[in-house]
Each structure stands twice: as structure tokens, then as C-alpha cells.
C-alpha atoms as a PDB file:
ATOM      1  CA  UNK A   1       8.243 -10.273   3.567  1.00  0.00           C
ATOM      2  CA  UNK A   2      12.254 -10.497   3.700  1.00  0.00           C
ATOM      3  CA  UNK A   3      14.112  -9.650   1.016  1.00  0.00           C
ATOM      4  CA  UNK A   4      15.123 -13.116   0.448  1.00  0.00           C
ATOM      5  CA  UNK A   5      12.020 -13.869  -0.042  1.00  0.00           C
ATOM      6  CA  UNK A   6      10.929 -11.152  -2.526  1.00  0.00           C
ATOM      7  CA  UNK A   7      14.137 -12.526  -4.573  1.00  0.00           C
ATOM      8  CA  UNK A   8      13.527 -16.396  -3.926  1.00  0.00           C
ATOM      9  CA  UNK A   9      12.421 -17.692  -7.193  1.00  0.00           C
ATOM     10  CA  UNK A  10      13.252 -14.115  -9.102  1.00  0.00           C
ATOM     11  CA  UNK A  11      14.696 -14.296 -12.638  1.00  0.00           C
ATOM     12  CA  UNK A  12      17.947 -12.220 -12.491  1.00  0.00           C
ATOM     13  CA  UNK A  13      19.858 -12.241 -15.644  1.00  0.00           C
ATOM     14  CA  UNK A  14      23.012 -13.997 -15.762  1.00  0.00           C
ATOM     15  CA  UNK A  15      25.503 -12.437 -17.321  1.00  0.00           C
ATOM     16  CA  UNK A  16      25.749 -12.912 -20.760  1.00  0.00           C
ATOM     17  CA  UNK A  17      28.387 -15.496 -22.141  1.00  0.00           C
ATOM     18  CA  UNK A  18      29.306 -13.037 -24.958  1.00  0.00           C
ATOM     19  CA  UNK A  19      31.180 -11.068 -21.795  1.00  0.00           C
ATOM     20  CA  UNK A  20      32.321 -14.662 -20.356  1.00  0.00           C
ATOM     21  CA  UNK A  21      34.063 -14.860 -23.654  1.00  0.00           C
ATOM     22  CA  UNK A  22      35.561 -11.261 -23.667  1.00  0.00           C
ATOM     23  CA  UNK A  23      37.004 -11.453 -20.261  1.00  0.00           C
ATOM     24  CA  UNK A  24      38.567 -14.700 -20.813  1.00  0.00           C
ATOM     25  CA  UNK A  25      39.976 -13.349 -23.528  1.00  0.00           C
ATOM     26  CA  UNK A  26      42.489 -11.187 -21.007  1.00  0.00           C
ATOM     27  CA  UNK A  27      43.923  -8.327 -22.268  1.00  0.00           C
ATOM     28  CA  UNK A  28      44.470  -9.484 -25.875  1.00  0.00           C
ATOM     29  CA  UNK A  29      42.965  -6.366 -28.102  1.00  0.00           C
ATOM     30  CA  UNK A  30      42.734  -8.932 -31.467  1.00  0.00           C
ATOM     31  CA  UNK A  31      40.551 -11.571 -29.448  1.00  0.00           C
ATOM     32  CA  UNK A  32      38.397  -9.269 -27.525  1.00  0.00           C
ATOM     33  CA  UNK A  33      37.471  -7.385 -30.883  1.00  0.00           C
ATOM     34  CA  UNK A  34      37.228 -10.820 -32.287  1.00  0.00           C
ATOM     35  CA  UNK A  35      34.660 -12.076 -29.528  1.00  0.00           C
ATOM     36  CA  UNK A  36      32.504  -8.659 -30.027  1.00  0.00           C
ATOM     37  CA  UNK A  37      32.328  -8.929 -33.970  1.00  0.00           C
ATOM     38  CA  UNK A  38      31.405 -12.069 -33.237  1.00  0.00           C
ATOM     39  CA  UNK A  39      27.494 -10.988 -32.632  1.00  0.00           C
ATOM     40  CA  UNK A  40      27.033  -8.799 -35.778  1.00  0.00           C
ATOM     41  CA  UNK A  41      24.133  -7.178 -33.410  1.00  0.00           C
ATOM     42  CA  UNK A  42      26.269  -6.212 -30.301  1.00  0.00           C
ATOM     43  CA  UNK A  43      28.876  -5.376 -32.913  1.00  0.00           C
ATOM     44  CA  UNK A  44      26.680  -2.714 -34.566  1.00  0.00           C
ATOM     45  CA  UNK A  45      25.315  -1.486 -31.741  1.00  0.00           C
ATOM     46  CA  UNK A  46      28.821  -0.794 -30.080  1.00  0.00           C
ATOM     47  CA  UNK A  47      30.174   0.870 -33.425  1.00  0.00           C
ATOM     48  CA  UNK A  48      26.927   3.045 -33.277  1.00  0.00           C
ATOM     49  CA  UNK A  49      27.021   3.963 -29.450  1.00  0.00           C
ATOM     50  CA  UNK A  50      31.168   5.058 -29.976  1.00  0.00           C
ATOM     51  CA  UNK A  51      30.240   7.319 -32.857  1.00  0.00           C
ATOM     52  CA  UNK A  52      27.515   9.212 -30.865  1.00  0.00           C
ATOM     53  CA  UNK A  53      28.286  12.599 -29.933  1.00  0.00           C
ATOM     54  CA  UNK A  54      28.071  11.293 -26.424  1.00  0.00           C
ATOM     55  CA  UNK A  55      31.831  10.144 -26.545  1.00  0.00           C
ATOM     56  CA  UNK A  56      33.184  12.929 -28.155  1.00  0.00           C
ATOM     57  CA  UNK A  57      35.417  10.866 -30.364  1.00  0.00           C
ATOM     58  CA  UNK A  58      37.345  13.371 -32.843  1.00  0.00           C
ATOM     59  CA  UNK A  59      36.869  10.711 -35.400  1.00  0.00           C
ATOM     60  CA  UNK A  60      34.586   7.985 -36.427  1.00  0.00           C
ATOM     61  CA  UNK A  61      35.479   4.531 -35.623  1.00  0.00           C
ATOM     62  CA  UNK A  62      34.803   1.852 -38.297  1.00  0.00           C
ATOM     63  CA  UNK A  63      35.656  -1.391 -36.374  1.00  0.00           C
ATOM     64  CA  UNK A  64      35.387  -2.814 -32.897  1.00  0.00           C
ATOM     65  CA  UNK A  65      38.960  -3.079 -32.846  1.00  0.00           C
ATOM     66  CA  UNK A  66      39.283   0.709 -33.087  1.00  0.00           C
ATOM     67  CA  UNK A  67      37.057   0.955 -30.322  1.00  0.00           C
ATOM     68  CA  UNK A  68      39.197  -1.094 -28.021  1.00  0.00           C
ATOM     69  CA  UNK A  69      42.428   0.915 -29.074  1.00  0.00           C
ATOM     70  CA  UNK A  70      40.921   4.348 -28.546  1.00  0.00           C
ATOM     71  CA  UNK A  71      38.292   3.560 -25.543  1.00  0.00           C
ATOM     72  CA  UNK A  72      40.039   0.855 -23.599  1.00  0.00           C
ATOM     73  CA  UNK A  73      38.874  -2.475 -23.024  1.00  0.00           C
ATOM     74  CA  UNK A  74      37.274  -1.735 -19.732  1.00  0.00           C
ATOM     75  CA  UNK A  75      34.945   1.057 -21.243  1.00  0.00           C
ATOM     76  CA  UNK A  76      34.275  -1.071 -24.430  1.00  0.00           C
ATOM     77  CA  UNK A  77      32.997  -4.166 -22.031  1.00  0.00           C
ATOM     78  CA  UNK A  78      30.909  -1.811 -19.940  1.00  0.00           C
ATOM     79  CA  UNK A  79      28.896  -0.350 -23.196  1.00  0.00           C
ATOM     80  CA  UNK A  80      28.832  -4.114 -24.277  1.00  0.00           C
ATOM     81  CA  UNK A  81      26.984  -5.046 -21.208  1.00  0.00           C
ATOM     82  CA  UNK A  82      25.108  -1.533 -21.289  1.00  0.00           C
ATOM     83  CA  UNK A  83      24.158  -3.210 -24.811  1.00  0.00           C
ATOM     84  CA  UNK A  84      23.173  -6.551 -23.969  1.00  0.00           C
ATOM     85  CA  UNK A  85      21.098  -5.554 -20.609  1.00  0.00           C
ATOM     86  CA  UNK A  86      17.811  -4.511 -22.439  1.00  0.00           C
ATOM     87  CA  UNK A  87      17.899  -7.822 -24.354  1.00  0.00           C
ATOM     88  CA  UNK A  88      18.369 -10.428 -21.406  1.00  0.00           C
ATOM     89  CA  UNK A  89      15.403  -8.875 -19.939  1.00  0.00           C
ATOM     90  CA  UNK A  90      12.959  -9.237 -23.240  1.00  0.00           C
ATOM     91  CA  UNK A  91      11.163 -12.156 -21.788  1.00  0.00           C
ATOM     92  CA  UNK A  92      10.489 -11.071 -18.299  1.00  0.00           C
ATOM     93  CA  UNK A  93       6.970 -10.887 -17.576  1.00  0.00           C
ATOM     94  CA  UNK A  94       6.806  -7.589 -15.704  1.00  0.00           C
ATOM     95  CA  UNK A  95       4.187  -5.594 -13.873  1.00  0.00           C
ATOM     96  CA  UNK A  96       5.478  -2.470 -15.401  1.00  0.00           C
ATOM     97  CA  UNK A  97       4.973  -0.813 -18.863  1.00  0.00           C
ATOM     98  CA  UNK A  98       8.712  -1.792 -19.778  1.00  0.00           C
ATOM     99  CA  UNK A  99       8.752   0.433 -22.874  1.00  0.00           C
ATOM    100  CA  UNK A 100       8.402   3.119 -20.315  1.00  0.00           C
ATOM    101  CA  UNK A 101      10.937   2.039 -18.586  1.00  0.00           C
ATOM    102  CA  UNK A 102      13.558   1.409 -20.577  1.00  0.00           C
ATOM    103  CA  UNK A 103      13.142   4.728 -22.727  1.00  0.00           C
ATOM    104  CA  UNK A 104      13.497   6.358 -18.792  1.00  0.00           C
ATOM    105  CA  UNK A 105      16.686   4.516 -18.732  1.00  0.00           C
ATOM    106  CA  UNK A 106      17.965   5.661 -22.142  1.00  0.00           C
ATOM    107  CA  UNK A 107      17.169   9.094 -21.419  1.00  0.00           C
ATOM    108  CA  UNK A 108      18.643   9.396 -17.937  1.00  0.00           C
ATOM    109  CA  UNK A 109      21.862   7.359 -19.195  1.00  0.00           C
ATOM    110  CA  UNK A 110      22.469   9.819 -22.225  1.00  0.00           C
ATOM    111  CA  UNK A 111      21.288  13.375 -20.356  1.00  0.00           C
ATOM    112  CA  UNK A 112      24.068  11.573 -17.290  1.00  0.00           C
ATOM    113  CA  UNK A 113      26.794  11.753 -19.932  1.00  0.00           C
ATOM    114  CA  UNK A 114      26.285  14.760 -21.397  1.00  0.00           C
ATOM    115  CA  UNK A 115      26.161  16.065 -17.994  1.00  0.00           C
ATOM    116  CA  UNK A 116      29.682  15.108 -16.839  1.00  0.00           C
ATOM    117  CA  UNK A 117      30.926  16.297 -20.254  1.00  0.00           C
ATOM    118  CA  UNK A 118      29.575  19.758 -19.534  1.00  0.00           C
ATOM    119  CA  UNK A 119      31.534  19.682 -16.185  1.00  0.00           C
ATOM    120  CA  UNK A 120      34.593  18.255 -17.149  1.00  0.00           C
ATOM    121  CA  UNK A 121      34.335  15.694 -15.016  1.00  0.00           C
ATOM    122  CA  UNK A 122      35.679  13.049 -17.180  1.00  0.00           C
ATOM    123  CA  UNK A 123      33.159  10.469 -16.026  1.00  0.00           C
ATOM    124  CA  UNK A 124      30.530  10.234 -19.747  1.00  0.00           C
ATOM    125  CA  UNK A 125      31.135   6.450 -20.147  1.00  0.00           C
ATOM    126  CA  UNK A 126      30.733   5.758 -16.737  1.00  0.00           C
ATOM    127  CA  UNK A 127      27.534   7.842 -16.048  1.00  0.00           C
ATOM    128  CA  UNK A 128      26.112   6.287 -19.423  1.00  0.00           C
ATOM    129  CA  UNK A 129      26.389   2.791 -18.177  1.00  0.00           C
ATOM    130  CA  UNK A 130      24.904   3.929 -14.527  1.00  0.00           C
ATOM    131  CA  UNK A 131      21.990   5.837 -16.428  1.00  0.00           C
ATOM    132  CA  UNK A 132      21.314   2.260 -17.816  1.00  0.00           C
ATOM    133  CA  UNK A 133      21.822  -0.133 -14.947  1.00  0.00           C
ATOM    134  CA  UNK A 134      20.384   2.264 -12.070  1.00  0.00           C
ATOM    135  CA  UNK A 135      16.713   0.882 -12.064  1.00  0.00           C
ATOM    136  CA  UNK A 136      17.883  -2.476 -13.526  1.00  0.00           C
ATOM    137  CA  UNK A 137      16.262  -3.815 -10.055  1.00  0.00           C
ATOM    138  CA  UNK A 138      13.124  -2.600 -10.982  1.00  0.00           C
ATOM    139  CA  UNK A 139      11.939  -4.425 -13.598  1.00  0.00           C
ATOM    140  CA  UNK A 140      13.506  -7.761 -10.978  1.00  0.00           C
ATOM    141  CA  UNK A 141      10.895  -6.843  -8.480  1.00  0.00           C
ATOM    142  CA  UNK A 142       8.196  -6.448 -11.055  1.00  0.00           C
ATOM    143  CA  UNK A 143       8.297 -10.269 -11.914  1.00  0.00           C
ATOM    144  CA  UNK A 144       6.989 -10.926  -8.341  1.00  0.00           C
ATOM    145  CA  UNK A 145       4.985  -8.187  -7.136  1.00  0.00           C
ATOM    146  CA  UNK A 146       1.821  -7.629  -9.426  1.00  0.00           C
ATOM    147  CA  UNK A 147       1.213  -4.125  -8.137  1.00  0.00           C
ATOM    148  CA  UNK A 148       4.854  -2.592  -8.078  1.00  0.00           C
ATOM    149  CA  UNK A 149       3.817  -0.097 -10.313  1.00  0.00           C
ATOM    150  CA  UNK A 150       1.259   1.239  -7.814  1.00  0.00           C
ATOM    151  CA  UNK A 151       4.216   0.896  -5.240  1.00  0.00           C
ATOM    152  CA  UNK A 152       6.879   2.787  -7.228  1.00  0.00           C
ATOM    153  CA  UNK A 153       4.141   6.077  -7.969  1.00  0.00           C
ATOM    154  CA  UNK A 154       3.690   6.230  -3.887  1.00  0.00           C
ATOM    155  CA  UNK A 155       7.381   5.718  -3.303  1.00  0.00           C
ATOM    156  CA  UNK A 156       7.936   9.100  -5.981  1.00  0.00           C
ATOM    157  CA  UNK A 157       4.895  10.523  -4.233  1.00  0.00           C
ATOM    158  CA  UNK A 158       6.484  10.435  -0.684  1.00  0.00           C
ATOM    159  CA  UNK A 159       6.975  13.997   0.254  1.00  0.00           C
ATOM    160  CA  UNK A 160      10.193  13.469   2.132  1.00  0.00           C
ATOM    161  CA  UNK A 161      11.799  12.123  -0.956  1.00  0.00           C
ATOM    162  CA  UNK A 162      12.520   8.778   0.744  1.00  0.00           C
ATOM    163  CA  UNK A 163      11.852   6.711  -2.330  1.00  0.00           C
ATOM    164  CA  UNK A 164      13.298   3.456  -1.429  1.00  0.00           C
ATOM    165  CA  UNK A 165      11.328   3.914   2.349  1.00  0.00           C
ATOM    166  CA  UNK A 166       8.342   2.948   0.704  1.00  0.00           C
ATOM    167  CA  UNK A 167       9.163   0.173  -1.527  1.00  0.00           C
ATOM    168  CA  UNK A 168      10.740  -1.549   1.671  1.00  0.00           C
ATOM    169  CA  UNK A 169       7.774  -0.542   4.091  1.00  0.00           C
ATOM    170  CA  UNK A 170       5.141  -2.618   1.661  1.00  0.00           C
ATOM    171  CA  UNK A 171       7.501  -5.225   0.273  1.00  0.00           C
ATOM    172  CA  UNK A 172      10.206  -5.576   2.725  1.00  0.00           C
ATOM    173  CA  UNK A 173      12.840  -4.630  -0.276  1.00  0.00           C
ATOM    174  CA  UNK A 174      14.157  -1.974  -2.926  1.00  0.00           C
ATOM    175  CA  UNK A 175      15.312  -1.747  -6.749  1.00  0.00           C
ATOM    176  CA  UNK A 176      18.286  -0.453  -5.481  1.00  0.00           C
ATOM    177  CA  UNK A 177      19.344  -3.855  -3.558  1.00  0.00           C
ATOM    178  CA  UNK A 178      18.085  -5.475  -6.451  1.00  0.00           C
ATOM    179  CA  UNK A 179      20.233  -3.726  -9.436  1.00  0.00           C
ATOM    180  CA  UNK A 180      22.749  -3.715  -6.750  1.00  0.00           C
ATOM    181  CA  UNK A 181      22.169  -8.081  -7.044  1.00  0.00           C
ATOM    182  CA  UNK A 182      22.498  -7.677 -10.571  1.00  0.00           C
ATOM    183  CA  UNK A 183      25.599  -5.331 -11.475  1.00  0.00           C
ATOM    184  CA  UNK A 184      27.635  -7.985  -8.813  1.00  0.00           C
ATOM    185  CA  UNK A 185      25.873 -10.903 -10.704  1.00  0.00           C
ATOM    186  CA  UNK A 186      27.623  -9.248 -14.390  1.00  0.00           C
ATOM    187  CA  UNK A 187      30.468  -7.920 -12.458  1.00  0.00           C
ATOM    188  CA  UNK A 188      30.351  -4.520 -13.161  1.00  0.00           C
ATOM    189  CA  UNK A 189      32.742  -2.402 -11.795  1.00  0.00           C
ATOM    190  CA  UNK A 190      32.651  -1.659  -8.000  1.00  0.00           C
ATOM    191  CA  UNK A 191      31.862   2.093  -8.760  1.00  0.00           C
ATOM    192  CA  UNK A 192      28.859   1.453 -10.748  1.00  0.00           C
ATOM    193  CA  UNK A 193      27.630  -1.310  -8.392  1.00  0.00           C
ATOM    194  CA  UNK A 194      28.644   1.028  -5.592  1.00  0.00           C
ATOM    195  CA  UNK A 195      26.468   3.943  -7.137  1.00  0.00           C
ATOM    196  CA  UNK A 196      23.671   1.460  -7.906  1.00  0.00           C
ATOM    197  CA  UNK A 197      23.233   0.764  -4.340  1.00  0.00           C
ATOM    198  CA  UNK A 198      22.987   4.549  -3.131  1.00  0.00           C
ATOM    199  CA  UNK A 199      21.573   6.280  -5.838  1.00  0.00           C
ATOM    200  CA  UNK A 200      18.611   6.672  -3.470  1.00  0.00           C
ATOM    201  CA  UNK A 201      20.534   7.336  -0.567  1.00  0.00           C
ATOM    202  CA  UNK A 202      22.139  10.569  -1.391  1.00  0.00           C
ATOM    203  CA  UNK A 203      21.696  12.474   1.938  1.00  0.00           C
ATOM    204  CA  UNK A 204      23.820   9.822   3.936  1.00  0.00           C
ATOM    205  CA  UNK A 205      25.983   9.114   0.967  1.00  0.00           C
ATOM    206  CA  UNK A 206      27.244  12.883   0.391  1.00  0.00           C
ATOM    207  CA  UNK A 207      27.657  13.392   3.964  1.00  0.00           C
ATOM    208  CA  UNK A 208      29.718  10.262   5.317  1.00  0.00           C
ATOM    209  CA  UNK A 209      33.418  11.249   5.586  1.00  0.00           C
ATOM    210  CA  UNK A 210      34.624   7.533   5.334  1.00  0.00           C
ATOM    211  CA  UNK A 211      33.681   7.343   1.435  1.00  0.00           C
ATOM    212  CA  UNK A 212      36.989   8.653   0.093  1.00  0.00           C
ATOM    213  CA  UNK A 213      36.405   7.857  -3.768  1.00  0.00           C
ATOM    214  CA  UNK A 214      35.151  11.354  -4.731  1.00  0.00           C
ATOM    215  CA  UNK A 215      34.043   9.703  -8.127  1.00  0.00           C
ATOM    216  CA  UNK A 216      31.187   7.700  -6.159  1.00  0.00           C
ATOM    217  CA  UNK A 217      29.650  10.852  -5.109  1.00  0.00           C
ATOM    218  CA  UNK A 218      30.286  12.516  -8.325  1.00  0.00           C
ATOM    219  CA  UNK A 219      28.588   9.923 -10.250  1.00  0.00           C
ATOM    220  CA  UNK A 220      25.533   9.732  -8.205  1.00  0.00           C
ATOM    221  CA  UNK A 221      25.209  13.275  -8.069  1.00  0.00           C
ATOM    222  CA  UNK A 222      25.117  13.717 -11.826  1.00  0.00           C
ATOM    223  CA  UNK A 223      23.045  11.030 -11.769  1.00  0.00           C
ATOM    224  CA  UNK A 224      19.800  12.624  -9.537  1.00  0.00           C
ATOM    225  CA  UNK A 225      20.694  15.758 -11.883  1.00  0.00           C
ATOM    226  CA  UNK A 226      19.928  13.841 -14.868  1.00  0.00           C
ATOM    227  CA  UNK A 227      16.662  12.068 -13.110  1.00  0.00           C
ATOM    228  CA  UNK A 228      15.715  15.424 -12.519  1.00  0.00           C
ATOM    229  CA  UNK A 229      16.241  16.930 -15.667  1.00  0.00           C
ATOM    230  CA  UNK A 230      14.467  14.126 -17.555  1.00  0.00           C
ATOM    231  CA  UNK A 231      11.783  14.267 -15.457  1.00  0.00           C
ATOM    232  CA  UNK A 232      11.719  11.023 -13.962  1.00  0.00           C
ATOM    233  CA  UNK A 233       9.602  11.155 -11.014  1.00  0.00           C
ATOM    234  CA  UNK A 234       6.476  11.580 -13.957  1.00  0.00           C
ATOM    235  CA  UNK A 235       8.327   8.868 -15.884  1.00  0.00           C
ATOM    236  CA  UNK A 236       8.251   6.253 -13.318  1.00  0.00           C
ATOM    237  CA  UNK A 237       5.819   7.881 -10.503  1.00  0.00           C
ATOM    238  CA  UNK A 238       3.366   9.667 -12.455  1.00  0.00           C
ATOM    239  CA  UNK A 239       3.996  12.765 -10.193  1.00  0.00           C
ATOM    240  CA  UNK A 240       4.222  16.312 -10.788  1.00  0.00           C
ATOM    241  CA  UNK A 241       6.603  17.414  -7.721  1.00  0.00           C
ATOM    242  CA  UNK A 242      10.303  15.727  -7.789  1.00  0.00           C
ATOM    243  CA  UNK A 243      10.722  15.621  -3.924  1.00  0.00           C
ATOM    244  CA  UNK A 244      13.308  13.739  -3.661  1.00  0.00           C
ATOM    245  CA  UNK A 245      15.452  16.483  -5.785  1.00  0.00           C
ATOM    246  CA  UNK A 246      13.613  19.058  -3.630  1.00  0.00           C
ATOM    247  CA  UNK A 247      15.121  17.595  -0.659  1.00  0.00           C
ATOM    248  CA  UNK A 248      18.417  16.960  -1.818  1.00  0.00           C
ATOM    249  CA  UNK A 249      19.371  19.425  -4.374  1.00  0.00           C
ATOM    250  CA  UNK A 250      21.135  21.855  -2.341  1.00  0.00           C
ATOM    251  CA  UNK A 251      23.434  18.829  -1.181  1.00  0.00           C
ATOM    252  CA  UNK A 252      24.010  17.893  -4.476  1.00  0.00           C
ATOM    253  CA  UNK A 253      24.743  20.964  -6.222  1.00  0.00           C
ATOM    254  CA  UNK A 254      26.824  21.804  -3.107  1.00  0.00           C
ATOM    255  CA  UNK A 255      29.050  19.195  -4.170  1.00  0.00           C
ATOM    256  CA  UNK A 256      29.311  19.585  -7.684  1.00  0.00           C
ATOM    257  CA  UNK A 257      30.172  23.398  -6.518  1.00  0.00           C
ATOM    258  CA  UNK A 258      27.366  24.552  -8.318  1.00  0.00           C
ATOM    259  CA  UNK A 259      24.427  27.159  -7.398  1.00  0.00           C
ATOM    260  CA  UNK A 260      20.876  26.965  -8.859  1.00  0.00           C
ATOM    261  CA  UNK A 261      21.715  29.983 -11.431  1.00  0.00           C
ATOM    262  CA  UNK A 262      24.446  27.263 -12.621  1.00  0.00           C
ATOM    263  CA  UNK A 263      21.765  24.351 -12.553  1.00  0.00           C
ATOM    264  CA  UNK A 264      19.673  26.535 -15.112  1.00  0.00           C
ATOM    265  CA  UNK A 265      22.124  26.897 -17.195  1.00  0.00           C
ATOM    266  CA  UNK A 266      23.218  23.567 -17.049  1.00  0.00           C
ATOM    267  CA  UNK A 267      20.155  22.102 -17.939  1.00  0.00           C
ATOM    268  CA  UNK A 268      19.928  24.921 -21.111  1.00  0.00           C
ATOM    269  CA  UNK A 269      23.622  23.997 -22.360  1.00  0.00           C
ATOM    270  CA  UNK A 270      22.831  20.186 -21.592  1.00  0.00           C
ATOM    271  CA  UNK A 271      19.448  20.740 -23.872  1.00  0.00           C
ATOM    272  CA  UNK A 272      21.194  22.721 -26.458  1.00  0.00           C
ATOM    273  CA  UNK A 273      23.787  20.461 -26.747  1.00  0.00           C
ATOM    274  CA  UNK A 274      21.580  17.004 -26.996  1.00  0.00           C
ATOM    275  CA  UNK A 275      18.768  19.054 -29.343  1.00  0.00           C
ATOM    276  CA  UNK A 276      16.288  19.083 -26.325  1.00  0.00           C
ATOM    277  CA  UNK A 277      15.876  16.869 -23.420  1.00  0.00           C
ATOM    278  CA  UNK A 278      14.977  13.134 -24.155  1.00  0.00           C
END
């Protein structure tokens, strides 16, 4: 089975028109925090996301407008859309405990930020929207294959840590293509897209010279670090050995320039920071 045909017939979320709105607004701060407070919902949820300890924002912010002025319309949009995706998915009829799922999501998303915050890597809004739109292809898939969730637990199971191998050797496609579908369909920016598509490819992503945004790499490394730390591979797989970390963690810690002494006591500062691991 192609891919086209796993995806023929597939409900992918448009994107909502609450972002239609904001990006025809342009770059006009008083109508884009106009077309947010518009949905009292998104609204509060923005205001409450901002004020987390996740942004480090010296001072609370009381109106969307605020948020626009001190995050920058680009980063308020993204959490917008990292708002809305949970809700245009409600009513997909998936083969998956989504529950499951999207706590996973959550988790991995805020553990991602506090992650890049601990490194100075100036990247916490970005790795909190890829934390939330990394498996978005997963629940995709679900609507059309009845027995994905068997199919995800041997893709973690996979001793060579080749995750997405599986998925494509029994259904001829992979939640990364998939999310990768969906963050072009709500035109996300290319670096989240971009990270989307590899975050399962980190071998061949860390090692190919011709990649010259540094923040691609970044961002997917802190993002298997996070996966890691939250235990995802039980999350998702229901398995007790994370192989694909095992098989890429020297790579990836290579990168970030750190050793496993400084992975310990990332994941203590990261826990001590966030009151414990989600």
C-alpha cells in the first residue's frame, strides 16, 4: 500500500480560519490581538501558556496584545496553532488511546522547552510547538489503519531503533510524512515542518554536511532528549528499552557538546526545575 493510498480519503485538519484571519491581518499588532481575543477560549489559553514558567517572561502578561508586543507575532501564531491542534482533532475516530497521546505530546513539548532553556539555546517556543506537532501524523494514520497501535509498539520495539522502518514495511508509510502533510497544510514554519519530517531520522540528519541551519539539528536533538526523558518509547510503544536513543545518543549529545555525566544532570536540573518529569 502507497502512501497515497494510506492518505486517500484521510481527514487532515485544515488549518483553522482563526489563523486565516490572523495572517491576513499582516503585521498590524491591534488586529492580530483583535482576531485572537476574538475566541475567548484560544484567548485564555494563549494568556495562560505566556505566563507559564516555560517562557520565562519577567512579568505577567494580562492581554493578548501584550503577548504580541513582548513575544512577536510569529511566536504568538505558532502557540495559537500549538493551541488549536488538539481541538481540530476531537472528532477523529482513532485507533489509538488519544488521551495517551496527547498527554505524550504535552509532556515531550514542555520537558523540549525547558530543555533548550537549560542550554541556552534560545529555541523554548520553538521546541514547545515541535513537542506538540511531532506525532501530529500519528493520530492521521490511526483513522485508517485499525491496528496502528499494534504497529507503533513493534516500530518502538525494533532493536535497531529504526522506528519509522517498521511503520513503512507494514503500511507502506510513516507519522513523520504524515505530520510532515500537516505542518505544510497549517503552514508552519519551514523549521518545524523541517524537524517534523526527520525527527526519526537523526543518524542521517546529524551527519549530512549539506544541512547548514544548525537550528534544525538543534531542535531535533533536544527533541529525542526530551522523548527520552519522558519516557516515550513506554508512552507510545509500551516498551521498556528506548533503542532508538540507545542508538543515537552518542550522536546527539555529540552535538549538543554534551557527555552522559552532562545528560544526568540535565535531566536532574530539567526535573528540578519543572517539579518532576511529566
Amino acid at each position: 500500500m502507497s502512501e497515497q493510498d494510506i492518505l486517500k480519503g484521510v481527514y487532515i485538519p485544515p488549518q483553522p480560519k482563526l489563523i486565516d484571519v490572523i495572517q491576513h491581518a499582516g503585521t498590524d499588532l491591534d488586529d492580530i490581538a483583535s482576531a485572537i481575543s476574538s475566541d475567548p477560549g484560544v484567548s485564555a489559553a494563549v494568556i495562560k501558556t505566556v505566563n507559564s514558567p516555560f517562557f520565562g517572561l519577567t512579568a505577567r502578561i494580562a492581554s493578548i496584545k501584550q503577548a504580541v508586543i513582548l513575544l512577536g507575532i510569529e511566536r504568538v501564531v505558532n502557540i495559537v496553532k500549538s493551541m488549536m491542534l488538539r481541538s481540530s482533532m476531537s472528532n477523529i475516530a482513532a485507533s489509538i488511546n488519544m488521551e495517551n497521546f496527547w498527554l505524550s505530546s504535552q509532556a515531550v513539548a514542555v520537558v523540549s522547552s525547558a530543555i533548550c532553556r537549560q542550554l541556552n539555546l534560545g529555541l523554548t517556543d520553538e521546541a514547545y510547538t515541535l513537542g506538540l506537532f511531532h506525532n501530529s501524523g500519528i493520530p492521521i494514520i490511526a483513522q485508517k489503519v485499525d491496528n496502528y497501535g499494534e504497529i507503533i509498539a513493534q516500530s518502538y520495539a525494533r532493536e535497531d531503533g529504526k522506528v519509522t522502518r517498521e511503520e513503512f514495511k507494514k503500511i507502506g508509510m510513516h507519522h513523520a510524512a504524515a505530520g510532515y502533510r500537516l505542518t505544510r497544510v497549517w503552514n508552519l514554519p519551514k523549521l518545524i515542518s523541517e524537524a517534523v519530517k526527520n525527527h526519526h531520522s537523526v543518524e542521517r540528519l546529524l551527519d549530512d554536511a549539506t544541512i547548514e541551519n544548525p537550528k534544525l539539528k538543534s531542535l531535533v536533538s533536544v527533541l529525542k532528549i526530551s522523548e527520552h526523558m519522558v519516557k516515550l518509547h513506554q508512552r507510545l510503544g509500551g516498551v521498556d528499552v528506548d533503542h532508538e536513543w540507545n542508538n543515537n545518543k552518542l550522536s546527539i549529545l555529540g552535538f549538543l557538546g554534551l557527555s552522559e555525566y552532562d545528560e544526568e544532570d540535565l535531566e536532574d536540573a530539567v526535573a528540578y526545575t519543572l517539579g518532576g518529569i511529566p
